[in-house]
N, C-alpha and C. Protein backbone atom coordinates (compact mmCIF):
# COMPACT_ATOMS: atom_id res chain seq x y z
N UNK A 1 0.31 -10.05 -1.15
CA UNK A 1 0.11 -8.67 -1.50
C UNK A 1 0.79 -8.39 -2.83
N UNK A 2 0.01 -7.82 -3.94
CA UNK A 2 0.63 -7.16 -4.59
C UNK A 2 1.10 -5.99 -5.10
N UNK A 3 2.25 -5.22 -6.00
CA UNK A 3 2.70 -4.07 -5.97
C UNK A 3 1.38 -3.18 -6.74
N UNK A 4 0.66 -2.03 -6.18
CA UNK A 4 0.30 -1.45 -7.78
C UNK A 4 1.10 -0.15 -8.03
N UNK A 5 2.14 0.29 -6.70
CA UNK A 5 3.37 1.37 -7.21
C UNK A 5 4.25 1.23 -6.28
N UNK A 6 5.31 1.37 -6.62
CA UNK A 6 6.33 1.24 -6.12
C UNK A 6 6.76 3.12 -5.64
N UNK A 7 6.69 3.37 -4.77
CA UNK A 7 7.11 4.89 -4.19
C UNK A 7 8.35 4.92 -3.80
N UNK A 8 9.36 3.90 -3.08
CA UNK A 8 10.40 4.16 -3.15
C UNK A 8 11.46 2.68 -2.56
N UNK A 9 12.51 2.50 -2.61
CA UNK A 9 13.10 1.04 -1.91
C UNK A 9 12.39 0.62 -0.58
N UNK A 10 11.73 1.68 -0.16
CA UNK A 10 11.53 1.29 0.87
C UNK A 10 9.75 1.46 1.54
N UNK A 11 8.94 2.14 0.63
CA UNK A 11 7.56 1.85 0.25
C UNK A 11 6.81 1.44 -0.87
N UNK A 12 5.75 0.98 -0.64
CA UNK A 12 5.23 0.41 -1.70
C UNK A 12 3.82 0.36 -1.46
N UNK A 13 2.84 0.95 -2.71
CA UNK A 13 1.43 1.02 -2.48
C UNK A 13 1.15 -1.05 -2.87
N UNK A 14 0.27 -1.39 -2.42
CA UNK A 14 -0.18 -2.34 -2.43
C UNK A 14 -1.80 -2.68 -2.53
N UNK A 15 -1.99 -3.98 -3.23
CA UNK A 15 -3.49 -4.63 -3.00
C UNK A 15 -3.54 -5.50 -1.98
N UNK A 16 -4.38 -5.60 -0.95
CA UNK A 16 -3.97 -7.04 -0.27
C UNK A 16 -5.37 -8.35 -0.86
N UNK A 17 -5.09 -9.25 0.29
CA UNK A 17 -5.77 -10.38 -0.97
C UNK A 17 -7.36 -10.26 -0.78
N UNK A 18 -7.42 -9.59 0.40
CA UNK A 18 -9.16 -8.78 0.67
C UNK A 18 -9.46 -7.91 -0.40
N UNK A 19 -8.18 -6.91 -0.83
CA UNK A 19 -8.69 -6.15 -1.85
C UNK A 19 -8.64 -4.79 -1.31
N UNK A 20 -8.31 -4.76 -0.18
CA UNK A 20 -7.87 -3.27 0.51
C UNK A 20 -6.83 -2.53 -0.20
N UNK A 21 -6.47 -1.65 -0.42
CA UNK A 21 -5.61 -0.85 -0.68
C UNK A 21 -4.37 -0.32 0.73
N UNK A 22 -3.27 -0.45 0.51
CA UNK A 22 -2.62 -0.40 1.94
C UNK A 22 -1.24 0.14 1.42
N UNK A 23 -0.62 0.98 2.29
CA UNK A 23 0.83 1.28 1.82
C UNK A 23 1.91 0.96 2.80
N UNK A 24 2.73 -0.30 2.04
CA UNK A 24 3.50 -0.75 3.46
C UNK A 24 5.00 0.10 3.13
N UNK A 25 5.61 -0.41 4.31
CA UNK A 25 7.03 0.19 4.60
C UNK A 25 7.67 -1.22 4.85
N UNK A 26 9.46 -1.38 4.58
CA UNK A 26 9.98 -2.04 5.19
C UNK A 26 11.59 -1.58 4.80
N UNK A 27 12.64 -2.21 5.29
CA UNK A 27 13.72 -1.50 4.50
C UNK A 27 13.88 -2.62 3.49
N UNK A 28 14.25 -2.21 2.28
CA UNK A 28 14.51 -2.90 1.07
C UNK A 28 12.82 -3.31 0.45
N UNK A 29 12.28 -2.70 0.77
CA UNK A 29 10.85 -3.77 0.51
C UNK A 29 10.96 -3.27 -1.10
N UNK A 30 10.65 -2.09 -1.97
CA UNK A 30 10.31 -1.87 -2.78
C UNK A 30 11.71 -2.10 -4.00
N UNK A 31 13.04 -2.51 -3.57
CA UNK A 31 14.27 -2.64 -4.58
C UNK A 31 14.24 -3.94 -5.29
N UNK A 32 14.22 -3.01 -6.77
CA UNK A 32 13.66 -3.93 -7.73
C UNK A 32 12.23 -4.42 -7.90
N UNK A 33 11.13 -4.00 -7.44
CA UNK A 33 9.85 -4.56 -7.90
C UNK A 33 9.32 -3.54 -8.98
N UNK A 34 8.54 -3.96 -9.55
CA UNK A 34 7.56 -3.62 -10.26
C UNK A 34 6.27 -3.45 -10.03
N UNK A 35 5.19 -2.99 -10.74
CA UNK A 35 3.51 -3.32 -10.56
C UNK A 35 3.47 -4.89 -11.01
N UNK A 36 2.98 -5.15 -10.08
CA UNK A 36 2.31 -6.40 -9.97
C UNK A 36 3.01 -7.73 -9.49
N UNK A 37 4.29 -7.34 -9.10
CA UNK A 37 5.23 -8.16 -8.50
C UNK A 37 4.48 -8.85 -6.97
N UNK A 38 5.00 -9.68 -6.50
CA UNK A 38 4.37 -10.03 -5.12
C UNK A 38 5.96 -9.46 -4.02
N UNK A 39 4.69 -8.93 -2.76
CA UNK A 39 5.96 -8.41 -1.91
C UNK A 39 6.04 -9.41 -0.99
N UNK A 40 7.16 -9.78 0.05
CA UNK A 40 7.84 -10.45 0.86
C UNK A 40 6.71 -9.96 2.05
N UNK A 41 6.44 -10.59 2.69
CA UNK A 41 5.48 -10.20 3.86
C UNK A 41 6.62 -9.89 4.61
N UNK A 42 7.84 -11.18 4.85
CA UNK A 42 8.59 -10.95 5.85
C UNK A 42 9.25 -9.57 5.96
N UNK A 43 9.63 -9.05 5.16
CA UNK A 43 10.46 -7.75 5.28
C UNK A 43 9.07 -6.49 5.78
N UNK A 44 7.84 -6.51 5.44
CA UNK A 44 6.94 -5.54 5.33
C UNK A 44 6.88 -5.28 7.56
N UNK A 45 7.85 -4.02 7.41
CA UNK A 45 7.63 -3.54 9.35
C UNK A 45 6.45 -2.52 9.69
N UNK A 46 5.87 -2.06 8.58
CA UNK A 46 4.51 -0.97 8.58
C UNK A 46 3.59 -1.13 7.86
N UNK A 47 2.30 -1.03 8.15
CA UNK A 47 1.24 -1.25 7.56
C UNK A 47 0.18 0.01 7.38
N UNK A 48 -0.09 1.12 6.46
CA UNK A 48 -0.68 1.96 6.79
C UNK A 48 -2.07 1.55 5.64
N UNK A 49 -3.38 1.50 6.32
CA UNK A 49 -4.58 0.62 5.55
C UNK A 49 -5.53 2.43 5.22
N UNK A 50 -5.55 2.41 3.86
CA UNK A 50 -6.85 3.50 4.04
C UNK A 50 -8.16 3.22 4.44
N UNK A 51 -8.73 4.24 5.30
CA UNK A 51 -9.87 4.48 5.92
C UNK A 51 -11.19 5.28 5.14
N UNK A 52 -11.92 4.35 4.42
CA UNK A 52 -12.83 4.50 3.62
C UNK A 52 -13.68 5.49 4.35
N UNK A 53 -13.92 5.38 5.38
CA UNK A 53 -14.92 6.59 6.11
C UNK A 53 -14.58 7.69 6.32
N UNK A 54 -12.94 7.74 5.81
CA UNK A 54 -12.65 8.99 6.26
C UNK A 54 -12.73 9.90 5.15
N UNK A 55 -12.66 8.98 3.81
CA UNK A 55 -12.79 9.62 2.80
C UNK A 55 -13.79 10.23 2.46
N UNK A 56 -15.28 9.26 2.82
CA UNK A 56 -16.36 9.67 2.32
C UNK A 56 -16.75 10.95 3.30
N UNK A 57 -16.15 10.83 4.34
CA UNK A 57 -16.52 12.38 4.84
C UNK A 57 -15.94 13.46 4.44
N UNK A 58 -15.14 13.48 3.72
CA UNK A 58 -14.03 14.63 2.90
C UNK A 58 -15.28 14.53 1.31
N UNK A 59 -15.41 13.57 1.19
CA UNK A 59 -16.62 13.49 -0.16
C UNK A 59 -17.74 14.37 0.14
N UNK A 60 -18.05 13.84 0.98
CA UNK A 60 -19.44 14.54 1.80
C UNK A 60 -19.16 16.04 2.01
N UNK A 61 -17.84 16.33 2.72
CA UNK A 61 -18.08 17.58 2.86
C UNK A 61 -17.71 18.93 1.89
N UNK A 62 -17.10 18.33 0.72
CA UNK A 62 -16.55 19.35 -0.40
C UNK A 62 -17.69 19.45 -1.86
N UNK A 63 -18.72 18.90 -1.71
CA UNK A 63 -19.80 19.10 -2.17
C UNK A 63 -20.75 20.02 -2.37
């Protein structure tokens, strides 16, 4: 996984190697990285994956 923002020591938006977009949690995960750094799987304790369908229905409906 890599960083594309760092939100705080302890989240971090991410790419995974599918190409999903995902925002993990862990403690220490985000101290000291950068964009484009690679994160530690081991430390990563949350995984929150966006839900493309949920979007396109928020697309769909503000139209």
């Amino acid at each position: 996984m890599k960083a594309l923002h760092v939100v705080s020591n302890n989240a971090v938006i991410v790419r995974t190697e599918e190409g999903r977009k995902c925002v993990v949690t862990g403690k220490g995960l985000g101290f000291k990285k950068a964009r484009g750094d690679i994160i530690n799987k081991k430390l990563i304790q949350n995984v929150f994956v966006e839900d493309q369908r949920y979007k396109e229905r928020i697309i769909i409906k503000t139209e």
